[in-house]
Protein backbone atom coordinates (compact mmCIF):
# COMPACT_ATOMS: atom_id res chain seq x y z
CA UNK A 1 -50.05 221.64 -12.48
CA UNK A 2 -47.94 222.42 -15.73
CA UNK A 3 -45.92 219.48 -17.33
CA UNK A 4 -42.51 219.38 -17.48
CA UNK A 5 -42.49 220.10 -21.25
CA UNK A 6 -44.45 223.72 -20.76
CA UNK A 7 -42.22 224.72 -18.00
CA UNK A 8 -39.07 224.12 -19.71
CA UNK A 9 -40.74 226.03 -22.95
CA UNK A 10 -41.20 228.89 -20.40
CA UNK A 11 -38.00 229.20 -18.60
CA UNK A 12 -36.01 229.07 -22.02
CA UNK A 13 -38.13 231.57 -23.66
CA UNK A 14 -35.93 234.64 -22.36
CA UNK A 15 -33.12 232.36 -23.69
CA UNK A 16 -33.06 232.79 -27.38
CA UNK A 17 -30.58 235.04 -27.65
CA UNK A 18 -27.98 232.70 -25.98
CA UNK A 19 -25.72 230.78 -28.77
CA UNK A 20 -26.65 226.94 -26.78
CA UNK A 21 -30.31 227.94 -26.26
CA UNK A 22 -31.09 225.40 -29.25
CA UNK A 23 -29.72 222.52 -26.68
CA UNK A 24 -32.04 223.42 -23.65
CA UNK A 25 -35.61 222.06 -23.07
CA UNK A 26 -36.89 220.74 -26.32
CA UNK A 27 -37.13 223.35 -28.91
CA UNK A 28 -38.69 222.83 -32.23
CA UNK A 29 -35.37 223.15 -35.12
CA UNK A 30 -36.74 225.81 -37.35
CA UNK A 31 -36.94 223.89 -40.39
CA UNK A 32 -38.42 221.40 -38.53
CA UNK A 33 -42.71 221.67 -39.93
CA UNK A 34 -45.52 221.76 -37.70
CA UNK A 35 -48.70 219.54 -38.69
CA UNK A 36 -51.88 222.15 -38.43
CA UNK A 37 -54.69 220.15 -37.52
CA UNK A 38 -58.71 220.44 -37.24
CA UNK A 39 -60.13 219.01 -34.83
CA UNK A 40 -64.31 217.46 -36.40
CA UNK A 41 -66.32 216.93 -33.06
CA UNK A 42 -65.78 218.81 -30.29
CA UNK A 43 -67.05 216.02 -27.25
CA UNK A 44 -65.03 215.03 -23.86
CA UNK A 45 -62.41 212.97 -25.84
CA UNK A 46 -61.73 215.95 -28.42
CA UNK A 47 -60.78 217.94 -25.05
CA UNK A 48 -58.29 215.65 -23.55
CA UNK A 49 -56.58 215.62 -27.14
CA UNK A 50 -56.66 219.07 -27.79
CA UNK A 51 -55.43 219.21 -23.61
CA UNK A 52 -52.65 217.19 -24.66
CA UNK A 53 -51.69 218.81 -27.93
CA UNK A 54 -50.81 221.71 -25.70
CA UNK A 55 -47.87 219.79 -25.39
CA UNK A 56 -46.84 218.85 -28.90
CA UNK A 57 -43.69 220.01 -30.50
CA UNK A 58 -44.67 219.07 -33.73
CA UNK A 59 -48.57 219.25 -33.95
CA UNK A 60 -51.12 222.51 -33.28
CA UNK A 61 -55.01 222.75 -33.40
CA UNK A 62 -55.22 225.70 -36.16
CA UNK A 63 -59.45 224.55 -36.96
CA UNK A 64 -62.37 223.48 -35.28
CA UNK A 65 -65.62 221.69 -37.06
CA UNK A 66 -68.46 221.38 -35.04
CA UNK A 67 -72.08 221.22 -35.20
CA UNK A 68 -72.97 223.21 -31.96
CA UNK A 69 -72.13 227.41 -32.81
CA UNK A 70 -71.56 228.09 -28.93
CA UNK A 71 -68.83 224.87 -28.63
CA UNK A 72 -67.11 226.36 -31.77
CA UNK A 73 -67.26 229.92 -29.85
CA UNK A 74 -65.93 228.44 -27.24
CA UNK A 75 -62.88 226.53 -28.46
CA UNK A 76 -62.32 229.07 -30.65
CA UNK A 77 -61.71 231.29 -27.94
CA UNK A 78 -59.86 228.51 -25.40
CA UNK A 79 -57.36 226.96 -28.46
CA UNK A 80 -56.97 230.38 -29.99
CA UNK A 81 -58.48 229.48 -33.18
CA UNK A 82 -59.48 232.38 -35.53
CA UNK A 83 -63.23 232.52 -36.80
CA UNK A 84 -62.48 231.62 -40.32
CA UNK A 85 -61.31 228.59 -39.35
CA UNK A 86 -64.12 227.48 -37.71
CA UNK A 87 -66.82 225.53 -39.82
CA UNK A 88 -70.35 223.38 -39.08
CA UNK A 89 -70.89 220.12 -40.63
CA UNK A 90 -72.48 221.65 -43.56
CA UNK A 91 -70.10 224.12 -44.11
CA UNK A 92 -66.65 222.11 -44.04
CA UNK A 93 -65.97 221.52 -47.44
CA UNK A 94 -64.89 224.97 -47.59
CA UNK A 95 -61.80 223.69 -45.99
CA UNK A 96 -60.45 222.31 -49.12
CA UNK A 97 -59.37 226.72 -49.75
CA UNK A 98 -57.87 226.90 -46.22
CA UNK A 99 -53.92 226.73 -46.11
CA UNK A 100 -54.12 226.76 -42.66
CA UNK A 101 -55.07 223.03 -42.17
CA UNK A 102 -53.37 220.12 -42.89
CA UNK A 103 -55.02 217.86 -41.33
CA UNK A 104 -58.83 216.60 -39.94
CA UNK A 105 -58.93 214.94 -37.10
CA UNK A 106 -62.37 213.23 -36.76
CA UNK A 107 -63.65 212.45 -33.17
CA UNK A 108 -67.15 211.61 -33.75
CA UNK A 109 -69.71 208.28 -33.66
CA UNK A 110 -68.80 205.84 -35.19
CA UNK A 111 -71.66 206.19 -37.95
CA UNK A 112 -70.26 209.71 -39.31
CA UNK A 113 -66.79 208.18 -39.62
CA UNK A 114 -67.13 206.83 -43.61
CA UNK A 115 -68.78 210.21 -45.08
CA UNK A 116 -66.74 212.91 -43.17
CA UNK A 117 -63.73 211.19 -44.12
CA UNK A 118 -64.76 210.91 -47.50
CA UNK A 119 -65.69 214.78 -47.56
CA UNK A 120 -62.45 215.90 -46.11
CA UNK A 121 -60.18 213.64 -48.12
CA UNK A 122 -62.32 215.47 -51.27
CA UNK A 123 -61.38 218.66 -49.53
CA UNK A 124 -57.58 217.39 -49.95
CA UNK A 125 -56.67 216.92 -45.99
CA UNK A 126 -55.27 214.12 -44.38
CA UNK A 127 -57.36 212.39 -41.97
CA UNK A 128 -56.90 210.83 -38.42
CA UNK A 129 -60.02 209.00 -37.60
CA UNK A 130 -60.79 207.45 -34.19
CA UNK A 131 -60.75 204.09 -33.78
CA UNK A 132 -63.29 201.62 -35.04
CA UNK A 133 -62.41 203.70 -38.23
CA UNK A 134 -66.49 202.58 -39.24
CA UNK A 135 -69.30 200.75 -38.67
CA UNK A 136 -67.88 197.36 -41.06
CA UNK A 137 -64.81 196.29 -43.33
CA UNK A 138 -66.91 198.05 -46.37
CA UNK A 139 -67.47 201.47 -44.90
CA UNK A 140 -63.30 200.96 -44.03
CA UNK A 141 -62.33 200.12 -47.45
CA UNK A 142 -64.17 202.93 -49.11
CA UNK A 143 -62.30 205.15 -46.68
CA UNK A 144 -59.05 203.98 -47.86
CA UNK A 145 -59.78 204.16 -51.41
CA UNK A 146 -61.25 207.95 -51.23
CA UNK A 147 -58.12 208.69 -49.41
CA UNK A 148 -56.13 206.88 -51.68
CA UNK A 149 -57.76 208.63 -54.92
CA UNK A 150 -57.50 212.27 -53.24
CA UNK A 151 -53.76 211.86 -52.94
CA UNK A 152 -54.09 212.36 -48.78
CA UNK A 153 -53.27 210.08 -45.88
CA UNK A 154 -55.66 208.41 -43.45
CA UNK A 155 -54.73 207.87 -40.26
CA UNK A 156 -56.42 205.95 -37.42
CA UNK A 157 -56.25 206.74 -33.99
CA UNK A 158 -54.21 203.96 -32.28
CA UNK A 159 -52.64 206.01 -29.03
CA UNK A 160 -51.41 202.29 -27.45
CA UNK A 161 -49.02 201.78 -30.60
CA UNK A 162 -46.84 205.16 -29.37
CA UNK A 163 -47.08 203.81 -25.96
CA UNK A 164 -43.17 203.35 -24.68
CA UNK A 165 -44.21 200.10 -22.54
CA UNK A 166 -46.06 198.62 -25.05
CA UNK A 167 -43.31 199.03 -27.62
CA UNK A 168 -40.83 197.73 -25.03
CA UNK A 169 -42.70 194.42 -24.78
CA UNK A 170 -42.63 194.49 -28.74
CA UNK A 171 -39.33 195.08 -28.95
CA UNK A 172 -38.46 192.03 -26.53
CA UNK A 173 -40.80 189.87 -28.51
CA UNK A 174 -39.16 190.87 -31.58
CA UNK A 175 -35.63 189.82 -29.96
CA UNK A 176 -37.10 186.48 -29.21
CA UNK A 177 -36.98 187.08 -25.10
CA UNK A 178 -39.98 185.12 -24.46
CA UNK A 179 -39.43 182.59 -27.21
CA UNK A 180 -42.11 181.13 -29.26
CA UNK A 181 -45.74 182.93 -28.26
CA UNK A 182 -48.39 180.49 -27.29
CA UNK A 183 -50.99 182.63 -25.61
CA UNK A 184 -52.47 186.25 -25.59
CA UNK A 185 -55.65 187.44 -22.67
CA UNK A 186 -57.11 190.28 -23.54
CA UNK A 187 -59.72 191.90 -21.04
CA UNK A 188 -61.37 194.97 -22.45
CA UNK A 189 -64.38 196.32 -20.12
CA UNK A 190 -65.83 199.10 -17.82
CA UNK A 191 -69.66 199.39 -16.78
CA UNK A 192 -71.02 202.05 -19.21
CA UNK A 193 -73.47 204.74 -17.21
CA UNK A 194 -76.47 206.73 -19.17
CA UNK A 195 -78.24 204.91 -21.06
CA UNK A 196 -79.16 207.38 -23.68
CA UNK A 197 -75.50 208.26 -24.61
CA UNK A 198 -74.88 207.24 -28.52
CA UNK A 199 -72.27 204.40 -27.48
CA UNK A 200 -75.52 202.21 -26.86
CA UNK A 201 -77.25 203.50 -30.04
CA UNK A 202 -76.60 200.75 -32.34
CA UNK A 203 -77.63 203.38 -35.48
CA UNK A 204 -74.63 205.64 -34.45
CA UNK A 205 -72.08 202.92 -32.57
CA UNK A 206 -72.59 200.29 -35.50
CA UNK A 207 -72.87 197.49 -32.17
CA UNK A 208 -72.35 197.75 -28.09
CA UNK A 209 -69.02 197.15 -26.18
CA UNK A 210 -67.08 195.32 -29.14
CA UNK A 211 -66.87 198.71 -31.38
CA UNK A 212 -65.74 200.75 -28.43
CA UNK A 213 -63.48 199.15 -25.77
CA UNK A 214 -63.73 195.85 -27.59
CA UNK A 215 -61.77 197.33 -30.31
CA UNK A 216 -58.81 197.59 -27.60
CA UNK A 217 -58.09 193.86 -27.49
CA UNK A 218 -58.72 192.85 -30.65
CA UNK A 219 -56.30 195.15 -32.07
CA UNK A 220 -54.04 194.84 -28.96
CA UNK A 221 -54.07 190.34 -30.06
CA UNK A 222 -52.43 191.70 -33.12
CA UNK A 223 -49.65 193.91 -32.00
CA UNK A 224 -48.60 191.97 -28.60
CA UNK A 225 -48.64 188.24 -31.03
CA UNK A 226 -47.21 189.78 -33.54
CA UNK A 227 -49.59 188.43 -36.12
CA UNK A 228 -52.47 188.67 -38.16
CA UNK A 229 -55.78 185.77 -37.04
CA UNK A 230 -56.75 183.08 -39.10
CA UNK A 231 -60.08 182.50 -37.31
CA UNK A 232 -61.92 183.31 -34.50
CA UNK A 233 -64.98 182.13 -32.08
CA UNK A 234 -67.00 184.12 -30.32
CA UNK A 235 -70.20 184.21 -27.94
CA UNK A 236 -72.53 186.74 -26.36
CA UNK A 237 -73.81 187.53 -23.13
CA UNK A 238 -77.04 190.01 -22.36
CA UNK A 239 -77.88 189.89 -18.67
CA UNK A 240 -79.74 193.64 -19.40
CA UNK A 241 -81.60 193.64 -22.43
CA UNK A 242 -83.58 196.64 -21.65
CA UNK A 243 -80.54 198.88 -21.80
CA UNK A 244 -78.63 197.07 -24.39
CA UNK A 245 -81.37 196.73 -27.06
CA UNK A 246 -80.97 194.26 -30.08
CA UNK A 247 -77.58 194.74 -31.97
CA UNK A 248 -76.14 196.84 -28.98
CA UNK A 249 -73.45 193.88 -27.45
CA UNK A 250 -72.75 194.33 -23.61
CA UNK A 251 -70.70 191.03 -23.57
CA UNK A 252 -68.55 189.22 -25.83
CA UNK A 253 -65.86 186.69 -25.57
CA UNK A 254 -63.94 185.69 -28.41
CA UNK A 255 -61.19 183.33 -29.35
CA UNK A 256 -58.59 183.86 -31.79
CA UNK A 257 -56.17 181.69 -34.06
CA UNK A 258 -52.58 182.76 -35.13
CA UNK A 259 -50.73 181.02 -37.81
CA UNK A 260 -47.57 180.45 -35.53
CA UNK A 261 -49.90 178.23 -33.03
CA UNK A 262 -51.17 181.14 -30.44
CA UNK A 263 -54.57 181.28 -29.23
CA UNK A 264 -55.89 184.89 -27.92
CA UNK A 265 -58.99 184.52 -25.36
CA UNK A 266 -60.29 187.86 -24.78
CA UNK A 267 -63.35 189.79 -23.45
CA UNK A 268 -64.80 192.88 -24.20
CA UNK A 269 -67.53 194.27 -21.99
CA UNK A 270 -70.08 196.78 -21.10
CA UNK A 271 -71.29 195.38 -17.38
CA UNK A 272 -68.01 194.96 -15.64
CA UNK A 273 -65.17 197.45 -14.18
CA UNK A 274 -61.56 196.32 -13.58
CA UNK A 275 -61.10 195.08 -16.49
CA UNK A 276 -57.80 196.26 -18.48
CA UNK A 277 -55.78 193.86 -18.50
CA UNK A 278 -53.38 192.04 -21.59
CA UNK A 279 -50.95 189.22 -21.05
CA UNK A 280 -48.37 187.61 -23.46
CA UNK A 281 -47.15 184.19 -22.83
CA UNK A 282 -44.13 182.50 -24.66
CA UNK A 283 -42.42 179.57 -23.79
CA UNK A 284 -39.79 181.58 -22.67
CA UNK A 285 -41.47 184.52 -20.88
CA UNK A 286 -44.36 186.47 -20.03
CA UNK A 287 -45.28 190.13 -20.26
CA UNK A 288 -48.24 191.96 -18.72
CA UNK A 289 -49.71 194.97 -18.81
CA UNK A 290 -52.75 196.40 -16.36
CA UNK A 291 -54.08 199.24 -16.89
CA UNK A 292 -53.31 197.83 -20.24
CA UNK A 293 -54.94 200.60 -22.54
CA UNK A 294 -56.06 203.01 -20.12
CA UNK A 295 -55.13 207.20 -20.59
CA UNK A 296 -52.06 205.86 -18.15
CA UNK A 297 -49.56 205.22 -16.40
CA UNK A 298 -49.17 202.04 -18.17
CA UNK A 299 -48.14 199.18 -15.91
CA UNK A 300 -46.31 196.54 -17.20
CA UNK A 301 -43.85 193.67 -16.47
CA UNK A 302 -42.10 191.08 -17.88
CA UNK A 303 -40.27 187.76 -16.76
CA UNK A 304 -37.49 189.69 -16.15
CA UNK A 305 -38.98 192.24 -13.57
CA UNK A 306 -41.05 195.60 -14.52
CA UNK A 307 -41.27 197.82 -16.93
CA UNK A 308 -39.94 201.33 -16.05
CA UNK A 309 -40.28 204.07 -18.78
CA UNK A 310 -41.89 207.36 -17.78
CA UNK A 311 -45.69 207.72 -19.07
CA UNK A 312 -46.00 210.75 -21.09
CA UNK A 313 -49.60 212.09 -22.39
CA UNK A 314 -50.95 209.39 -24.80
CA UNK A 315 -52.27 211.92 -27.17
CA UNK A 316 -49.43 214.65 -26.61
CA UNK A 317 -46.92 211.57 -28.06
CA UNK A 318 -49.47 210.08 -30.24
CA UNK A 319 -49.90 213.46 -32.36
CA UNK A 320 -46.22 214.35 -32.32
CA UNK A 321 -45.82 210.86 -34.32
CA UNK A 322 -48.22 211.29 -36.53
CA UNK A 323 -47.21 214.83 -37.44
CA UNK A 324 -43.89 212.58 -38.50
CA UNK A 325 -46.12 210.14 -40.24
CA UNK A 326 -47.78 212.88 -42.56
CA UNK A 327 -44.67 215.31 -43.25
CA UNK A 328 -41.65 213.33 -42.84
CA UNK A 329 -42.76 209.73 -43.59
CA UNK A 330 -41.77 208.46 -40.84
CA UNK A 331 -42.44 204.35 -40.78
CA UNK A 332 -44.18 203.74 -36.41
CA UNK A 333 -43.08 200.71 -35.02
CA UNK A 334 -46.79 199.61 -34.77
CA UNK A 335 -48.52 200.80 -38.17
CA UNK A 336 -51.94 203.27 -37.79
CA UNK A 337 -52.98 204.06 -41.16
CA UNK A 338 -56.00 203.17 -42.69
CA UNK A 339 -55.41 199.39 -43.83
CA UNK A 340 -54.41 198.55 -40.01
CA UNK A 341 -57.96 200.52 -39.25
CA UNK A 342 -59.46 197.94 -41.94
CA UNK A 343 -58.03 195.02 -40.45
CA UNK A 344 -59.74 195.09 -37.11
CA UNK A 345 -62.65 195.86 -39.17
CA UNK A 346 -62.45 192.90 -40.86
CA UNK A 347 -61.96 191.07 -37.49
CA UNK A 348 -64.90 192.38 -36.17
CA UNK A 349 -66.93 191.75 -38.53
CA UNK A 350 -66.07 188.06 -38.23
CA UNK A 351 -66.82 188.03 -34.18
CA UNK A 352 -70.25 189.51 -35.05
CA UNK A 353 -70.64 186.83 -37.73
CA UNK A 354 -68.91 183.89 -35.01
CA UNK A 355 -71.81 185.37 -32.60
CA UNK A 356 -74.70 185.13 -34.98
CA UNK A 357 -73.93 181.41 -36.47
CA UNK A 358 -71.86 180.06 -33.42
CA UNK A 359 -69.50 178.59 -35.89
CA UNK A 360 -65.82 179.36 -35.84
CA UNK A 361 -65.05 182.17 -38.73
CA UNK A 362 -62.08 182.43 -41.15
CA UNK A 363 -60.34 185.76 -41.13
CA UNK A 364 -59.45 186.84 -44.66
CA UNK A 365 -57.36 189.89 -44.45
């Protein structure tokens, strides 16, 4: 069924010739640029994006990097994408003398994350990388600085921080509706199928659960508190060892300190479904969100009844705002470059560390 964006794109098209055809639909100002992106790892979540980018005023897949020849035929031929802007893993430096691309968007395992970053940043792109940005805090910094010494933005791939509920319940905590915060739940968790896919390959995931839906609380601690953790706790579960081999986590809870006085007690899981779920509680209100990080609708309520903004795409909004990131500087509500990437990095790394010693772990950010 076509969205509401692409059907108002086709019935103005015969329009352009009218003096107010610039005030129906949403059309694109002329001066207004368009970020060219590359997509680096063509898998099922590179589809929904690209999908979703069908939809983007100000972003447009112009390259494709893969390491399979018939998926690059093939989204060539589906996104439109000429052959010369098509390159393997061994061939994509040559993107530094394409002025076609601005911009690498890598959608890989987590393992490849550090050194294609590091090669396209050489190549003078900016890079969007999905989230966990790498496998530790080190790989993360060393993907800032190469960024940071080729002159080009990274970017990490934070869809929730775009996400008009999510912001809503920001924006309330930021007006002080629920008063002083005392308490954050984050539930993170789905029961993963084949057990040969890469997520449980600790050589190419970095770790189990924690580095891929994990990721979603500890990050979403951050932005619902409104603060950085001083320390966390943390301990594991393994009722299947056999499919989640040594280093691979399928269970973790974890405990989190904020300097204002809120605890976060969250869960991130491989064995369990139903499980999306984050809640904010102040001393003045609540908010709630479930499906709390899912590809949507978002639902969400407060204290004060629910929450009532239309979903749109997560990716379709996520790469219009970062196409203002990268050409107009725009400043997101919730920030997604690479030292917020690093941060949850760094957090991470300290739950692995809690789980290991059982001690409780100071976060140094």
């Amino acid at each position: 069924m076509p969205t509401r964006r692409r059907f108002l794109r086709t019935f103005t098209a015969p329009l352009v010739s009218l003096p107010l055809a610039s005030t129906i639909g949403e059309c694109r100002p002329q001066s207004e640029k368009v970020l060219r992106v590359a997509l680096m790892g063509l898998g099922g979540y590179a589809g929904r994006v690209a999908e979703a980018m069908k939809d983007c005023r100000r972003a447009r897949i112009t390259g494709l990097i893969s390491g399979t020849p018939a998926k690059l035929q093939e989204w060539s031929r589906r996104n439109q994408v000429p052959e010369k802007n098509c390159y393997s893993y061994q061939s994509m430096d040559a993107i530094k003398n394409n002025p076609d691309i601005d911009a690498v968007y890598i959608i890989t395992p987590n393992a490849l994350h550090k050194e294609q970053t590091i090669r396209m940043a050489r190549a003078g792109k900016h890079v969007i990388c999905e989230k966990p940005m790498a496998l530790n805090a080190t790989e993360a910094k060393a993907m800032i600085d190469a960024c940071k010494n080729a002159g080009v933005q990274l970017l990490i791939g934070y869809r929730m921080h775009f996400e008009a509920k999510t912001l809503e319940i920001i924006r309330q905590r930021n007006a002080g509706e629920f008063g002083k915060i005392l308490f954050f739940q984050g539930l993170s968790g789905f029961r993963i199928g084949n057990p040969g896919q890469w997520r449980l390959n600790r050589s190419l995931a970095g770790g189990g659960a924690m580095m891929d839906i994990g990721i979603y609380s500890v990050n979403g601690a951050r932005y619902m508190v409104g603060e950085d953790p001083l320390w966390v706790t943390a301990q594991e579960t393994k009722t299947d060892p056999g499919k989640f081999k040594d280093g691979v986590d399928e269970t973790i809870t974890f405990q989190l300190g904020f300097p204002g006085g809120a605890i976060a007690s969250c869960l991130s899981t491989y064995s369990m479904n139903n499980l999306d779920k984050f809640f904010l509680n102040g001393d003045r209100g609540f908010a709630e969100l479930q499906p709390a990080t899912g590809y949507g609708p978002i639902q969400g309520r407060t204290g004060k009844g629910e929450l009532t903004a239309p979903h749109i795409t997560h990716q379709t909004v996520q790469m219009d705002e970062m196409a203002a990131i990268l050409l107009d500087g725009k400043k997101p509500v919730v920030p997604v470059d690479g030292a917020e990437g690093y941060k949850d990095m760094v957090i991470v790394d300290a739950i692995y560390e809690a789980v290991k010693t059982g001690q409780k772990i100071a976060i140094r950010l």
